[in-house]
C-alpha atoms as a PDB file:
ATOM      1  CA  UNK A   1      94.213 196.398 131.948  1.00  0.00           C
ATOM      2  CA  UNK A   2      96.068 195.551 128.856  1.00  0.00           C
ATOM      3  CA  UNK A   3      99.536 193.714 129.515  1.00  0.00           C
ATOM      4  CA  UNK A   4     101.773 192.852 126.785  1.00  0.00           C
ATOM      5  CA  UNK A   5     104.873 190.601 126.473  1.00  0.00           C
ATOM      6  CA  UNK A   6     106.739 190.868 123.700  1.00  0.00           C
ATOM      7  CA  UNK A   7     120.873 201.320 146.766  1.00  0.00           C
ATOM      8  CA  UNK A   8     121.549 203.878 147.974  1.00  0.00           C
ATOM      9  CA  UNK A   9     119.381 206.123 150.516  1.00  0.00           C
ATOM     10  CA  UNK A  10     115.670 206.811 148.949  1.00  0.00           C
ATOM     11  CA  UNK A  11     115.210 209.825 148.023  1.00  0.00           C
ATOM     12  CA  UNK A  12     111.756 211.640 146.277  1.00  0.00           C
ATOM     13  CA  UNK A  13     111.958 214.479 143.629  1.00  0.00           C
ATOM     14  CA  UNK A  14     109.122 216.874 143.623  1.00  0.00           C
ATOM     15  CA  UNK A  15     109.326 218.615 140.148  1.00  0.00           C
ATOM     16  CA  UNK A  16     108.378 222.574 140.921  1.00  0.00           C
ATOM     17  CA  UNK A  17     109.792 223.343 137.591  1.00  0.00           C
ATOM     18  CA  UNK A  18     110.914 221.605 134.386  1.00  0.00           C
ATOM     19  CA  UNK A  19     113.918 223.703 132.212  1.00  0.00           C
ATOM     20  CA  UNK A  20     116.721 222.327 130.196  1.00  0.00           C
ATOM     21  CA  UNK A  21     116.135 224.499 127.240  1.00  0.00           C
ATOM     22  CA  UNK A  22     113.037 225.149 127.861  1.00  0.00           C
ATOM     23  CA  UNK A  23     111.168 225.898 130.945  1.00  0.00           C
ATOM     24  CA  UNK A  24     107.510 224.526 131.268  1.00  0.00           C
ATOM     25  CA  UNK A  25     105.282 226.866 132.998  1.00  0.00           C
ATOM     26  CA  UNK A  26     102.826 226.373 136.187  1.00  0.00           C
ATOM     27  CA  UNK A  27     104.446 222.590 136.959  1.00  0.00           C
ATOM     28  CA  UNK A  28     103.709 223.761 140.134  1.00  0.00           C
ATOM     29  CA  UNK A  29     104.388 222.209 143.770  1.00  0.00           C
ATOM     30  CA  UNK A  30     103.052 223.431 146.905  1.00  0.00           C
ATOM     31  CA  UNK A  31     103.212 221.656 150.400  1.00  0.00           C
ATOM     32  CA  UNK A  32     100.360 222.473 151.581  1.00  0.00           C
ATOM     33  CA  UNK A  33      98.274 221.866 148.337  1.00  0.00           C
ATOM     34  CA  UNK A  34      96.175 218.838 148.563  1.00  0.00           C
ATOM     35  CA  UNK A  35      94.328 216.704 146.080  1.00  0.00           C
ATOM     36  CA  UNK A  36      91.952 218.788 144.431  1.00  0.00           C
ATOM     37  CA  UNK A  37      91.047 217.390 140.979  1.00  0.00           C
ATOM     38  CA  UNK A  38      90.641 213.522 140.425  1.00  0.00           C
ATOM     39  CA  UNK A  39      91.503 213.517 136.367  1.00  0.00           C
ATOM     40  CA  UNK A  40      90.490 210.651 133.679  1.00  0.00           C
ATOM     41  CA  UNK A  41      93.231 209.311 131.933  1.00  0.00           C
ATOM     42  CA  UNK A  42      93.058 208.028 128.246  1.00  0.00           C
ATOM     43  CA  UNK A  43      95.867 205.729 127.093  1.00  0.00           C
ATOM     44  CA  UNK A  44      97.886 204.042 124.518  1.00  0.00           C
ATOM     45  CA  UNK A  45     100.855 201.724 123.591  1.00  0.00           C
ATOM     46  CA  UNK A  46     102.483 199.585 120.959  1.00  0.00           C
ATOM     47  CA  UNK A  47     105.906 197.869 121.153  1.00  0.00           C
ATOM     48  CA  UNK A  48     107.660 196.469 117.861  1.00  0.00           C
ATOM     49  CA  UNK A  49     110.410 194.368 116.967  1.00  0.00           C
ATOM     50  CA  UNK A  50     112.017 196.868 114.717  1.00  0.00           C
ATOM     51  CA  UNK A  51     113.637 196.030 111.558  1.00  0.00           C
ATOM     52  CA  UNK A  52     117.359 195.136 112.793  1.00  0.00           C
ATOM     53  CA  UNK A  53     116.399 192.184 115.356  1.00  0.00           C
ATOM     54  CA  UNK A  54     114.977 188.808 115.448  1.00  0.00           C
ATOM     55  CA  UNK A  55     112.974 189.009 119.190  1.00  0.00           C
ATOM     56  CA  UNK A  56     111.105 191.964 121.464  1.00  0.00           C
ATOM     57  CA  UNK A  57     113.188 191.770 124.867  1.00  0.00           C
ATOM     58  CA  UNK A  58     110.505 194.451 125.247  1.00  0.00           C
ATOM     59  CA  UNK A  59     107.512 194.811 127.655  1.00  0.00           C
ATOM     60  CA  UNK A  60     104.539 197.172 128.379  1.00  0.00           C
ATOM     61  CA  UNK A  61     101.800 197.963 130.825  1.00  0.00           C
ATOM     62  CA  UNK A  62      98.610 199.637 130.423  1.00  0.00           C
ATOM     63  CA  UNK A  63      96.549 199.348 133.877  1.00  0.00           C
ATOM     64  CA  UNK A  64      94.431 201.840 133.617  1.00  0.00           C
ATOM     65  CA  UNK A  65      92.106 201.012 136.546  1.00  0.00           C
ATOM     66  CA  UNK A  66      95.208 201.319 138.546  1.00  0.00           C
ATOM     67  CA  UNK A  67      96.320 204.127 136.185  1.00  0.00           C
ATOM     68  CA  UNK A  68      99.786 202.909 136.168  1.00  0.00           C
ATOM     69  CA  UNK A  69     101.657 202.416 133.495  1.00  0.00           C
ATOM     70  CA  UNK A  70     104.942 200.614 132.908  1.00  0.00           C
ATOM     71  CA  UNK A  71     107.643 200.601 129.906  1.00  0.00           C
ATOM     72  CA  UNK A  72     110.718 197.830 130.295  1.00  0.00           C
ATOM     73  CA  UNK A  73     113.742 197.158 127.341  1.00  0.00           C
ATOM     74  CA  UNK A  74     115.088 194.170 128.783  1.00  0.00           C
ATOM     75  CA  UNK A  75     118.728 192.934 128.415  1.00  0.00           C
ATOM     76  CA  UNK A  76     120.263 189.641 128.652  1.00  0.00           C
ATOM     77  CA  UNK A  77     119.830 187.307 125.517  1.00  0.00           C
ATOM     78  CA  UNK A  78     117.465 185.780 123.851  1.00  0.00           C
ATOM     79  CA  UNK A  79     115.544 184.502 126.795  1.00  0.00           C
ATOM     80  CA  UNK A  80     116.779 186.792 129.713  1.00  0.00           C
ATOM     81  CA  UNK A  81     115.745 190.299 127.878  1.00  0.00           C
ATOM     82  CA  UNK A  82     112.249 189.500 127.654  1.00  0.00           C
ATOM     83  CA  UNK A  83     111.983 186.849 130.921  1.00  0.00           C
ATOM     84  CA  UNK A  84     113.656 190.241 132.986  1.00  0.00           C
ATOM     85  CA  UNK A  85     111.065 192.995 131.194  1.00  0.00           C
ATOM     86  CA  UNK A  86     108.350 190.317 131.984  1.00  0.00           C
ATOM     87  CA  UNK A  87     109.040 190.017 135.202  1.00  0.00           C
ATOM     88  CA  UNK A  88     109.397 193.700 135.805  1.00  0.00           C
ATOM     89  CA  UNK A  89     105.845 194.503 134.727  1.00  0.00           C
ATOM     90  CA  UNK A  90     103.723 192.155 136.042  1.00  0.00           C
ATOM     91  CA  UNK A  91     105.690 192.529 139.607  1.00  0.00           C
ATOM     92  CA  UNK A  92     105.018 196.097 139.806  1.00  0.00           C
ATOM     93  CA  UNK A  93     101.377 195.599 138.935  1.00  0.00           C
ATOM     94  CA  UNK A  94     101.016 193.073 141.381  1.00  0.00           C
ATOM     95  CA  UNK A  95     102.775 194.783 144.359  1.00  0.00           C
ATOM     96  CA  UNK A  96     100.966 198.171 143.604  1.00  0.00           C
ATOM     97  CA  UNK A  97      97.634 196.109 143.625  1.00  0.00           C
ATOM     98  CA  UNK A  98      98.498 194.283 146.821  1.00  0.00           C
ATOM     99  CA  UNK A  99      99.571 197.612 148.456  1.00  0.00           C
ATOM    100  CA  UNK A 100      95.929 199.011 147.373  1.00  0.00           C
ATOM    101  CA  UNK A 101      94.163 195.787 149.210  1.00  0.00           C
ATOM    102  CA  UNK A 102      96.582 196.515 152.312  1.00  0.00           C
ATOM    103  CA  UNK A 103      95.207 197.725 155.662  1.00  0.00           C
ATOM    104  CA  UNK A 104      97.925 200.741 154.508  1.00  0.00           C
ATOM    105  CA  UNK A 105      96.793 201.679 151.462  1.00  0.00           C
ATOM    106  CA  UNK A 106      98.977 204.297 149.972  1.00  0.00           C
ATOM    107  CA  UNK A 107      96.145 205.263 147.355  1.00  0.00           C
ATOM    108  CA  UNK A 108      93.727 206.155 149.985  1.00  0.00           C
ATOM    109  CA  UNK A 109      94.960 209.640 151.970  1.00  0.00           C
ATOM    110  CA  UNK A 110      94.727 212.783 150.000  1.00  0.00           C
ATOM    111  CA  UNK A 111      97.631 214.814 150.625  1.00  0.00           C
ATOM    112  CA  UNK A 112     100.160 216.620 149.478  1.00  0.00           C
ATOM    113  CA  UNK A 113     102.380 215.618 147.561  1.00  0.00           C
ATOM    114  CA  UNK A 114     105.513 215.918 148.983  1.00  0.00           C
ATOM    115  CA  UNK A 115     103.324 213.476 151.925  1.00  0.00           C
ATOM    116  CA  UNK A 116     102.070 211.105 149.887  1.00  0.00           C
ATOM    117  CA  UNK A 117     103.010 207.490 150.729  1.00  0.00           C
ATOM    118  CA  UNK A 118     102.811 206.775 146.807  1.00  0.00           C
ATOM    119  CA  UNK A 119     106.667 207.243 146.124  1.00  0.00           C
ATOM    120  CA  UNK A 120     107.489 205.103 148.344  1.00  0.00           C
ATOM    121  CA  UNK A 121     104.814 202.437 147.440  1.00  0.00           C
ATOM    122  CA  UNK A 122     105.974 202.622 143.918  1.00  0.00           C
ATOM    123  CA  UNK A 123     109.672 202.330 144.671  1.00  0.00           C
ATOM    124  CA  UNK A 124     109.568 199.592 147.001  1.00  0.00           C
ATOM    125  CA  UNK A 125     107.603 198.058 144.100  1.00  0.00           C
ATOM    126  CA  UNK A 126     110.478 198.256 141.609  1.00  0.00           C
ATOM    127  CA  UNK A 127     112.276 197.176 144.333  1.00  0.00           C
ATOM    128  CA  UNK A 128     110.593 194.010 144.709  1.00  0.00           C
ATOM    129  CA  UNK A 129     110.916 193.535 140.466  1.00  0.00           C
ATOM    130  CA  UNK A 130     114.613 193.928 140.936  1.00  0.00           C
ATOM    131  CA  UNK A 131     114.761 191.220 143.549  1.00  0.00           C
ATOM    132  CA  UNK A 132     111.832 188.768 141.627  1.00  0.00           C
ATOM    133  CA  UNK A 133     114.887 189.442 138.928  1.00  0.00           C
ATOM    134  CA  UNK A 134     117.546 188.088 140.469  1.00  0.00           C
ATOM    135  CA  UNK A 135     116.256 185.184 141.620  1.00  0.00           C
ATOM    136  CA  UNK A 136     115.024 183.815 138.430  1.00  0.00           C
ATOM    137  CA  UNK A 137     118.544 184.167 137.355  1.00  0.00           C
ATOM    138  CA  UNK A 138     120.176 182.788 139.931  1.00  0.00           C
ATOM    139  CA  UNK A 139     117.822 179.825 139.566  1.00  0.00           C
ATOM    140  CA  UNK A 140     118.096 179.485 135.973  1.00  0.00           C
ATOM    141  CA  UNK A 141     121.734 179.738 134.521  1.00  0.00           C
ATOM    142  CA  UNK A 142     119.688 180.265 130.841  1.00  0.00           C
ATOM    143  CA  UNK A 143     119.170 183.506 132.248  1.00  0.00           C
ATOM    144  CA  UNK A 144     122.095 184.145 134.268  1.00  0.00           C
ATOM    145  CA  UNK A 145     123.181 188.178 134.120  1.00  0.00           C
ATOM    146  CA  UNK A 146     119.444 189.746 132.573  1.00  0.00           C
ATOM    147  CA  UNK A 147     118.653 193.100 133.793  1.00  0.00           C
ATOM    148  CA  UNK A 148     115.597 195.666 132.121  1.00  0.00           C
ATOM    149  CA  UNK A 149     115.333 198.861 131.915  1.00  0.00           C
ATOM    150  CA  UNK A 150     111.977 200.236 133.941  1.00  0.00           C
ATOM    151  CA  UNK A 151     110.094 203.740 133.799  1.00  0.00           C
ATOM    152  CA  UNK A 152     106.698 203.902 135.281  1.00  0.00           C
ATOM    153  CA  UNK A 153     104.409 206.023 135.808  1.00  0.00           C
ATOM    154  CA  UNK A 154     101.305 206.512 138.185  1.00  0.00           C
ATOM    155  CA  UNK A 155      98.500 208.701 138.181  1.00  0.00           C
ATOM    156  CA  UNK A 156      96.481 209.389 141.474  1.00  0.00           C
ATOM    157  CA  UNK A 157      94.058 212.514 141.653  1.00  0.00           C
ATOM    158  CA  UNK A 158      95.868 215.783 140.746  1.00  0.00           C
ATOM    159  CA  UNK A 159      99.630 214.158 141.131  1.00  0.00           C
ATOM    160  CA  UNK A 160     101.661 212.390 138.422  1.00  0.00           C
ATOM    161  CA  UNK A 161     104.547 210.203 140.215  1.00  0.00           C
ATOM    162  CA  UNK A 162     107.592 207.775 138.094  1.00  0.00           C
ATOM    163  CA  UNK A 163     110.013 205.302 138.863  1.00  0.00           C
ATOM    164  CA  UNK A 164     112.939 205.372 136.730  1.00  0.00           C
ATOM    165  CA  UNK A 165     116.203 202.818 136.047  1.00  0.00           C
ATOM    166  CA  UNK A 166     117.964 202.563 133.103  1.00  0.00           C
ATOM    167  CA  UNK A 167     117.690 204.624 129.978  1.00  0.00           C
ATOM    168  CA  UNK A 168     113.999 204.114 129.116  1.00  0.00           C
ATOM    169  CA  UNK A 169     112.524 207.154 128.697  1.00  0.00           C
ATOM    170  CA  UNK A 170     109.538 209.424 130.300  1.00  0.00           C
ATOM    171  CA  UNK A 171     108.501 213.014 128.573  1.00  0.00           C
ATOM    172  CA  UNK A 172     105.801 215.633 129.458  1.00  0.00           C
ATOM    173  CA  UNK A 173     104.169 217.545 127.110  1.00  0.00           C
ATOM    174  CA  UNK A 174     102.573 220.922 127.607  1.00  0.00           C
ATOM    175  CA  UNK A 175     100.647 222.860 125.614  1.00  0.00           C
ATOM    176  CA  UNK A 176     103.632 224.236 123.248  1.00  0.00           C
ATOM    177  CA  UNK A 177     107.198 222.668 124.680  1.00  0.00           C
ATOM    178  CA  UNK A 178     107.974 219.155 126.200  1.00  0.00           C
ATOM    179  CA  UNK A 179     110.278 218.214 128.852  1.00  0.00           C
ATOM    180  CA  UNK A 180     112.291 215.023 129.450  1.00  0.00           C
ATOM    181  CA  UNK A 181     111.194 214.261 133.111  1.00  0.00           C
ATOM    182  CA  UNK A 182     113.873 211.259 133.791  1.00  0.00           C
ATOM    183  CA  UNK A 183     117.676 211.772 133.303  1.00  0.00           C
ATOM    184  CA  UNK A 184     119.062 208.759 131.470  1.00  0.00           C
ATOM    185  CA  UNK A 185     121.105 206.331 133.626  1.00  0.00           C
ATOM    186  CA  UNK A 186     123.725 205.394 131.012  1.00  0.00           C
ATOM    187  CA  UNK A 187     127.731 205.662 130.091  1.00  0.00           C
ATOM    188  CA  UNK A 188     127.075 208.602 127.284  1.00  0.00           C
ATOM    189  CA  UNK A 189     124.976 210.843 129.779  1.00  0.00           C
ATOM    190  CA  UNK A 190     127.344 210.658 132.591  1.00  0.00           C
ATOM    191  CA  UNK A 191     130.075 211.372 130.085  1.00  0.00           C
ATOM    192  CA  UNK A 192     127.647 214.760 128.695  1.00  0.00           C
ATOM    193  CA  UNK A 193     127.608 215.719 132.519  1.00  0.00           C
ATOM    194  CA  UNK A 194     131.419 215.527 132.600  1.00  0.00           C
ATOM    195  CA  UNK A 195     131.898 217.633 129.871  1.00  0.00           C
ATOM    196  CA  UNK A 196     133.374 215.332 127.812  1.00  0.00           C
ATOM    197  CA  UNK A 197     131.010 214.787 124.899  1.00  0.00           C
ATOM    198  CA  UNK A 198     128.163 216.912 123.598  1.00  0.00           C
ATOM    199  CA  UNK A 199     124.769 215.604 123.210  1.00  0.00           C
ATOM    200  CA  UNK A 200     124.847 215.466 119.129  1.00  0.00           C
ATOM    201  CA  UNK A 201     128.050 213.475 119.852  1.00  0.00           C
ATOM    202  CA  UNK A 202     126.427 211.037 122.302  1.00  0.00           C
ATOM    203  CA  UNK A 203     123.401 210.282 119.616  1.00  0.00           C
ATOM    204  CA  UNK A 204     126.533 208.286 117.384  1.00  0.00           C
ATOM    205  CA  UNK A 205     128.641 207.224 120.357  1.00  0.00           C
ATOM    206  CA  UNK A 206     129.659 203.505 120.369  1.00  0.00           C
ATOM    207  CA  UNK A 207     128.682 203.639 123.971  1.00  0.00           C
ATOM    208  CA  UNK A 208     125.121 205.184 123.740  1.00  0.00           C
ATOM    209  CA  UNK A 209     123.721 201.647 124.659  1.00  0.00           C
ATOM    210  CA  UNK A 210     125.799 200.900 127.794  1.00  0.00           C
ATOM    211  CA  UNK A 211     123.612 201.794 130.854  1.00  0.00           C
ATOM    212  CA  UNK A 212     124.367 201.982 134.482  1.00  0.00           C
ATOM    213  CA  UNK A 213     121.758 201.230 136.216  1.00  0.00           C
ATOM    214  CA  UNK A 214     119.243 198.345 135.590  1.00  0.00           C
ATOM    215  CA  UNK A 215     116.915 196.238 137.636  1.00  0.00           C
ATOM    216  CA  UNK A 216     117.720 192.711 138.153  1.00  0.00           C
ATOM    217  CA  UNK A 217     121.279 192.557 137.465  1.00  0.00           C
ATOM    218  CA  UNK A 218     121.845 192.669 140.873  1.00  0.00           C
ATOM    219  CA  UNK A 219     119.668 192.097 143.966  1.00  0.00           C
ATOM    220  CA  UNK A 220     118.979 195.498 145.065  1.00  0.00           C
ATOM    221  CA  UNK A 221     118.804 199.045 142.958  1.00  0.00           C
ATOM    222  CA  UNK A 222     118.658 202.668 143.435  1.00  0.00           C
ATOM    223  CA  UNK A 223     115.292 204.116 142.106  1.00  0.00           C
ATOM    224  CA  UNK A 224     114.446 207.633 141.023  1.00  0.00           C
ATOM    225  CA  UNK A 225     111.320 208.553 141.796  1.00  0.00           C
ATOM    226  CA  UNK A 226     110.274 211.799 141.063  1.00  0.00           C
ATOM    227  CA  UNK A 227     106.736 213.726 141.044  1.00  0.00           C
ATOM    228  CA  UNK A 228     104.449 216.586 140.164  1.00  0.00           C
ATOM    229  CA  UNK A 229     101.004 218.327 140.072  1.00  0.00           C
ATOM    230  CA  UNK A 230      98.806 217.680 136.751  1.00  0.00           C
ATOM    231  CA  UNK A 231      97.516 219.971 134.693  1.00  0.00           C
ATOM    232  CA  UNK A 232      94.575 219.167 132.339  1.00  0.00           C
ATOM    233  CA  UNK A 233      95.310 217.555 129.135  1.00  0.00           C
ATOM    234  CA  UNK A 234      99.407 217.115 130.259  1.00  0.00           C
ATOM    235  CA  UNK A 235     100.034 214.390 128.155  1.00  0.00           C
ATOM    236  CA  UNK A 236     102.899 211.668 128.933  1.00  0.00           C
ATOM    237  CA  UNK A 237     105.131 209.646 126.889  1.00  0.00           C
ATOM    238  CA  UNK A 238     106.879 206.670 128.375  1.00  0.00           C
ATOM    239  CA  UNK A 239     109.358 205.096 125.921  1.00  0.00           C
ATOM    240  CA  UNK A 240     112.356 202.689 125.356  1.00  0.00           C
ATOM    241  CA  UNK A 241     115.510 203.862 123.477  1.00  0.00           C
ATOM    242  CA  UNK A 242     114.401 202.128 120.269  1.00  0.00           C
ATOM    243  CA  UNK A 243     112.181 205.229 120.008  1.00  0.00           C
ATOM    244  CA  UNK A 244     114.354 208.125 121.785  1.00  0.00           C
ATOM    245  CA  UNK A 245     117.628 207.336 119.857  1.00  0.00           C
ATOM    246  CA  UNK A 246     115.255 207.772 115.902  1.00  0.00           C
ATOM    247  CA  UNK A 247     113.171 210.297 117.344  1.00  0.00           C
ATOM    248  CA  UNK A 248     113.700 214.088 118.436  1.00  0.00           C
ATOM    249  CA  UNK A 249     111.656 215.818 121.112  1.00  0.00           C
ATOM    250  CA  UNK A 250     110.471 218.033 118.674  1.00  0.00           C
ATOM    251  CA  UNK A 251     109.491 215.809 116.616  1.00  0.00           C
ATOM    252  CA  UNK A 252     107.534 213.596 119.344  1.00  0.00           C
ATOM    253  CA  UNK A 253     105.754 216.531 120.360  1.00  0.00           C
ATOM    254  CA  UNK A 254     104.669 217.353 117.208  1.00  0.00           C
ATOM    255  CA  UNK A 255     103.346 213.716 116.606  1.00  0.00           C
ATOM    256  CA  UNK A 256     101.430 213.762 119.380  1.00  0.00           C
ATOM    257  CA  UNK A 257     100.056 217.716 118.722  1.00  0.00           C
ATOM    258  CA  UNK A 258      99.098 216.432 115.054  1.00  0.00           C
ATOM    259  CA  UNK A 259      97.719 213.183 115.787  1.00  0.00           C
ATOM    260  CA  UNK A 260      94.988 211.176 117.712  1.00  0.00           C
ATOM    261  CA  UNK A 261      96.279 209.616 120.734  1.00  0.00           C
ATOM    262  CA  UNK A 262      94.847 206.019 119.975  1.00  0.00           C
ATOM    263  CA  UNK A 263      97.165 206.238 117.097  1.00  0.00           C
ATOM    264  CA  UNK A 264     100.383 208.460 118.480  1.00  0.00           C
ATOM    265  CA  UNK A 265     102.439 205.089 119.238  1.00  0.00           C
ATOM    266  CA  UNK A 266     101.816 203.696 115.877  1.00  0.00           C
ATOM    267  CA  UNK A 267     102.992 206.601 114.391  1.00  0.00           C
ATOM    268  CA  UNK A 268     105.893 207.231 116.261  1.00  0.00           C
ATOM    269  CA  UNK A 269     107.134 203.007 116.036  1.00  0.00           C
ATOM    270  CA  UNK A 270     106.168 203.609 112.158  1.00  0.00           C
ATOM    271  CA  UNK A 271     108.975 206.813 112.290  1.00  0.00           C
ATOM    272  CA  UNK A 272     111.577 205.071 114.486  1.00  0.00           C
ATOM    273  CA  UNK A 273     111.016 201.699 111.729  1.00  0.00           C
ATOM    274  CA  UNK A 274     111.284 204.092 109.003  1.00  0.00           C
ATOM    275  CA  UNK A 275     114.690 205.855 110.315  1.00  0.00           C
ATOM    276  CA  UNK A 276     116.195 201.969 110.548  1.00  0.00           C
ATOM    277  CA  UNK A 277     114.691 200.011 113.689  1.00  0.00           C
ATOM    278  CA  UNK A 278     117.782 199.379 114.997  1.00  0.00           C
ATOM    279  CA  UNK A 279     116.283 198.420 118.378  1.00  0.00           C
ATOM    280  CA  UNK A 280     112.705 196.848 119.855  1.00  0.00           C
ATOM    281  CA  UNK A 281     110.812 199.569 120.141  1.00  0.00           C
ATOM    282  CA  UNK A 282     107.926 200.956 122.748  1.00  0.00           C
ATOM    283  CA  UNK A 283     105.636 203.585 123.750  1.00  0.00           C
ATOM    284  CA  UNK A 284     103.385 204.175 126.312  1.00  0.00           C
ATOM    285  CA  UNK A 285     101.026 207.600 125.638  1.00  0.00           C
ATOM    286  CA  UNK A 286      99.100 209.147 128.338  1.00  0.00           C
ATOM    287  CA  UNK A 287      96.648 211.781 128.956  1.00  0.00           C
ATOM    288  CA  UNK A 288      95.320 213.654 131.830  1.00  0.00           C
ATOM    289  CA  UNK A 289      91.412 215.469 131.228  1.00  0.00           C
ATOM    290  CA  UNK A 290      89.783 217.064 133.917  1.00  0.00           C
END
């Protein structure tokens, strides 16, 4: 494990296909398909200052025993960005290790996916992060209003499943195309949705940092969670807006086609540093190999 510092109703979204401008083929999900490959997963991460500020409010997991892994852009000041993103990651390790050790496991059945009691074990998780959050602000006035950003993602046999608040970022790629799998909760997207601003005009909006959902700020949350059925060698990128507002999909997918994975997030931090740093920035990459 490598961990590094720097509500409304619940609802689960089984991904059967994956098309904005592209369409991703054989994401497929079945309800009566069970668990029938257990795939390795090879990781890597890096989170960076950048080259505009003075502190990393930043914070990434790599548990790969657990196979989770965790990307937080915290918010809040000086002390409450990073205390919040801090918070975040280690709670939803914790939880998602005590809910293993339970008499209820959630990692034990093999079922289908839209069955599994992982969404739920994951959310409540977040949940908890949100609440651990709170407190600590309530409790401190130092770090009175912090809130983070959260997208994780866990890997259990065949099935990929995330948690998502904020504007932190997760992709899949696949073979030739790649596919943002959470939808941003911020200001600009909601105003794309409306119609109201295109998405070349969002990338220099004066808004583009204001989010609307983040985990902390106030005691309770509503979580995305969303799954799907792995394929071998679908490779993930969880990543904070330091690196989605300097780099393109395209681009991102052809760093990780054209380079090793142990070095994919130090080439991608070196592009977002090189096109300003205007933000921390992180990135989580992960593989699935049969």
């Amino acid at each position: 494990m490598n961990l590094c510092y720097s509500a409304s109703k619940p609802h689960f979204r089984a991904l059967p296909w994956l098309g904005r401008s592209h369409s991703i083929p054989n994401v497929s999900i079945s309800a009566g398909q069970t668990t029938a490959h257990r795939f390795k997963v090879a990781s890597a991460g890096l989170t960076d200052v950048g080259r505009k500020r003075d502190h990393n409010e930043d914070s990434y997991l790599i548990d790969d025993e657990l196979q989770l892994y965790v990307v937080a852009d915290g918010m809040g000041g000086h002390a409450g960005g990073g205390t919040a993103s801090r918070i975040a990651v280690e709670t939803i390790d914790r939880e998602l290790r005590s809910a293993r050790a339970s008499s209820e496991d959630p990692f034990r059945p093999e079922v289908p996916l839209q069955d599994s009691p992982l969404p739920d074990a994951i959310r409540n998780a977040v949940g908890s992060a949100c609440q651990a959050i709170f407190t600590a602000a309530q409790e401190d006035p130092r770090l009175a209003g912090m809130g983070t950003t959260v997208i994780a993602l866990l890997v259990r046999g065949d099935q990929a499943f995330f948690a998502h608040v904020g504007d932190s970022r997760a992709y899949l790629i696949r073979g030739e195309l790649i596919q943002q799998i959470s939808e941003d909760h911020s200001l600009v997207n909601e105003q794309i949705k409306a119609g109201m601003i295109t998405p070349e005009e969002a990338k220099h909006s004066r808004y583009k940092n204001i989010i609307t959902r983040s985990v902390g700020f106030e005691e309770e949350v509503q979580v995305d969670v969303m799954g799907l059925t792995l394929q071998p060698e679908d490779t993930f990128v969880l990543c904070s807006d330091g690196l989605a507002n300097m780099v393109d999909d395209e681009e991102l997918r052809q760093v990780i086609d054209a380079t090793p994975l142990e070095r994919a997030p130090e080439k991608l931090v070196e592009m977002a540093n090189e096109r300003g740093g205007d933000d921390n920035i992180t990135v989580i990459v992960v593989r699935a190999m049969a």
